[in-house]
C-alpha atoms as a PDB file:
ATOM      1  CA  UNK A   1       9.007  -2.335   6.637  1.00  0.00           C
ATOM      2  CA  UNK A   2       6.440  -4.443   7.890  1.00  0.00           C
ATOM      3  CA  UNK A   3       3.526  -2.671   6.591  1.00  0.00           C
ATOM      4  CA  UNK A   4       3.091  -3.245   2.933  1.00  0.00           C
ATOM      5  CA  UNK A   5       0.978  -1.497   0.100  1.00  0.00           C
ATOM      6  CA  UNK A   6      -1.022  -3.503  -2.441  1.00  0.00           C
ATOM      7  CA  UNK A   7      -2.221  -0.996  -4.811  1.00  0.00           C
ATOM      8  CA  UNK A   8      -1.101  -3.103  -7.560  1.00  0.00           C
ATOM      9  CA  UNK A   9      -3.788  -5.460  -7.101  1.00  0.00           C
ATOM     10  CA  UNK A  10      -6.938  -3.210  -6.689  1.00  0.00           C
ATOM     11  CA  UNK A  11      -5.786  -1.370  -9.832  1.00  0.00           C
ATOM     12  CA  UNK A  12      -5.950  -4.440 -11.097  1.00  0.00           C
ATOM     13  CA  UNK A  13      -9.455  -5.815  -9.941  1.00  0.00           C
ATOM     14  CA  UNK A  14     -11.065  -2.111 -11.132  1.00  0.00           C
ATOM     15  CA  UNK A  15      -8.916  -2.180 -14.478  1.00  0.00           C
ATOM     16  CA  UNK A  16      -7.266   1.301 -13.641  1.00  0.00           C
ATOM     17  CA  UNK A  17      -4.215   3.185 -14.379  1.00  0.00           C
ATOM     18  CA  UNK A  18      -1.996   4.208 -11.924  1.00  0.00           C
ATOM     19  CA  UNK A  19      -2.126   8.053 -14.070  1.00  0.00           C
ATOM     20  CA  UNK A  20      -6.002   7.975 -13.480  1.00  0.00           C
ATOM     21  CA  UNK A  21      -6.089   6.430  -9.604  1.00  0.00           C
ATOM     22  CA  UNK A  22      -3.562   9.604  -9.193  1.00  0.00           C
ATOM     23  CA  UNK A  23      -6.014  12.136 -10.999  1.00  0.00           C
ATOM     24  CA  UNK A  24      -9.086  10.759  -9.883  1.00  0.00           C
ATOM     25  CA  UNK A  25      -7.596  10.586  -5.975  1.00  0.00           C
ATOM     26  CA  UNK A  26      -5.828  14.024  -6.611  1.00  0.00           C
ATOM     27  CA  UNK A  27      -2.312  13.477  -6.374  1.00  0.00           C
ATOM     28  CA  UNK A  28       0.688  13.359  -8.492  1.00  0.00           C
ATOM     29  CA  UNK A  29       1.364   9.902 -10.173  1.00  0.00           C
ATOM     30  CA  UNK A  30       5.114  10.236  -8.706  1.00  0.00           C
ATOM     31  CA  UNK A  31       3.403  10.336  -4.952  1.00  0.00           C
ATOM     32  CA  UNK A  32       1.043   7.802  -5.819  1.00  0.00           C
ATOM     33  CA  UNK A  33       4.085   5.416  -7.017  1.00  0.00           C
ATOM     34  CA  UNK A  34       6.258   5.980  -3.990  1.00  0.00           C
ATOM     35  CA  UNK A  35       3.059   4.920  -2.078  1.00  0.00           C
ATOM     36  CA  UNK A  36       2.686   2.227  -4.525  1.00  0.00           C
ATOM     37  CA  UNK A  37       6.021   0.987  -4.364  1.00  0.00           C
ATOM     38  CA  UNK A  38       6.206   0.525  -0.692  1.00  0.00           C
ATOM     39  CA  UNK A  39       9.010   3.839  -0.440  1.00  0.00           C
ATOM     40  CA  UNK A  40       6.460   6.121   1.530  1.00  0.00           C
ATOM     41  CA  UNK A  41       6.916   6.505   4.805  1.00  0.00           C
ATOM     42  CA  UNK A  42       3.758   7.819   5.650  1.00  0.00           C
ATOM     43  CA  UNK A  43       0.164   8.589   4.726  1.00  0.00           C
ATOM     44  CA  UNK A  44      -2.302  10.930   5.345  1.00  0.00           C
ATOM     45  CA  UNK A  45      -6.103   9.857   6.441  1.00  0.00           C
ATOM     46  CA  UNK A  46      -7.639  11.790   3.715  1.00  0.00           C
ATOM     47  CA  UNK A  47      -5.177  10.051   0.879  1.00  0.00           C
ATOM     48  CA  UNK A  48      -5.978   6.768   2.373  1.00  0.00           C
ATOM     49  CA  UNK A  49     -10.341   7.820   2.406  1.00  0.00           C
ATOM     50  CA  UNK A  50      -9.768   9.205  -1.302  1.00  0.00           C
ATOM     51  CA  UNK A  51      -8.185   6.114  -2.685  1.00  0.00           C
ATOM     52  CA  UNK A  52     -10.438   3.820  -0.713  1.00  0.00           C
ATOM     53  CA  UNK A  53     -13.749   6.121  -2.202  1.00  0.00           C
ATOM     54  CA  UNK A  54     -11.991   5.909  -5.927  1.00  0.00           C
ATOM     55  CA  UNK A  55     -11.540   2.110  -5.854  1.00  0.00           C
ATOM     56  CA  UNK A  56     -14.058   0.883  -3.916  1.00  0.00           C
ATOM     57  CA  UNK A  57     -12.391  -0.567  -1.064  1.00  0.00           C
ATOM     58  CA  UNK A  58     -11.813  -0.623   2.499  1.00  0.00           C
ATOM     59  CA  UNK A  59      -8.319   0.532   4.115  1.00  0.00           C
ATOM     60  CA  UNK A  60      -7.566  -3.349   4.913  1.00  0.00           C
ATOM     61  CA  UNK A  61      -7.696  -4.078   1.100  1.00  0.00           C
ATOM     62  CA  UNK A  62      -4.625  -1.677   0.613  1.00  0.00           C
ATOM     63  CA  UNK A  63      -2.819  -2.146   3.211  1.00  0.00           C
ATOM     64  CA  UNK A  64      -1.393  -4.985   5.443  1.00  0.00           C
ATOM     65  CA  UNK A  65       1.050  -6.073   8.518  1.00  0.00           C
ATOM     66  CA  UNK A  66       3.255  -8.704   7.897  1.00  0.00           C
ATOM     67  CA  UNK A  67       5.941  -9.753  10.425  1.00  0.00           C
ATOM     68  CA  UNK A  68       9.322  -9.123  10.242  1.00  0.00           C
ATOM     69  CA  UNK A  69      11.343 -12.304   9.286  1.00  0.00           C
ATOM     70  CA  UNK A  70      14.090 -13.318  12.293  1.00  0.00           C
ATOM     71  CA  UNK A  71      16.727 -15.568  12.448  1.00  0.00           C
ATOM     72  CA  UNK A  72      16.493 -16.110  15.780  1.00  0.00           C
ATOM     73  CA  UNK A  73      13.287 -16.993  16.711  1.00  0.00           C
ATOM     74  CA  UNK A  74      13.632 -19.966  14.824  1.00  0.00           C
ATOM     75  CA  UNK A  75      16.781 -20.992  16.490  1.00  0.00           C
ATOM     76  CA  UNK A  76      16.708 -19.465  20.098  1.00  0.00           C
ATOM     77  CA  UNK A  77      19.709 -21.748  21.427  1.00  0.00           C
ATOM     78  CA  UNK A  78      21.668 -20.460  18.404  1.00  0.00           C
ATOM     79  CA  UNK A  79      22.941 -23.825  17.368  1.00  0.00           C
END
């Protein structure tokens, strides 16, 4: 998926737990590591407010586009 999740590294920067980010945001550590892990296929607004209020961030610091890798773009002619 294009869209990844870097939890890891503002846990990191605020020297937090992923078992107190999930109490502190108010949901379970098993929801917060599918998010974490990049297995969610969704979020809702008021997860992505809560855990930007509990570490201090904006939405941009959590989460980020990248662009899918292709083959052929690189080679069009396909030789």
């Amino acid at each position: 998926m294009p869209i990844t999740v870097d939890i890891d590294v503002m846990l990191a920067k605020r020297k937090m737990s992923v078992g107190e980010l999930a109490d502190r945001v108010g949901i379970t550590p098993a929801n917060l590591a599918v998010l974490k892990n990049g297995r969610a296929k969704a979020v809702r607004f008021a997860t992505l407010a809560a855990l930007c209020e509990v570490l201090e961030c904006q939405p941009g610091d959590l989460l980020h586009w990248e662009a899918p890798y292709a083959e052929d773009s690189e080679n069009p002619g396909g030789e």
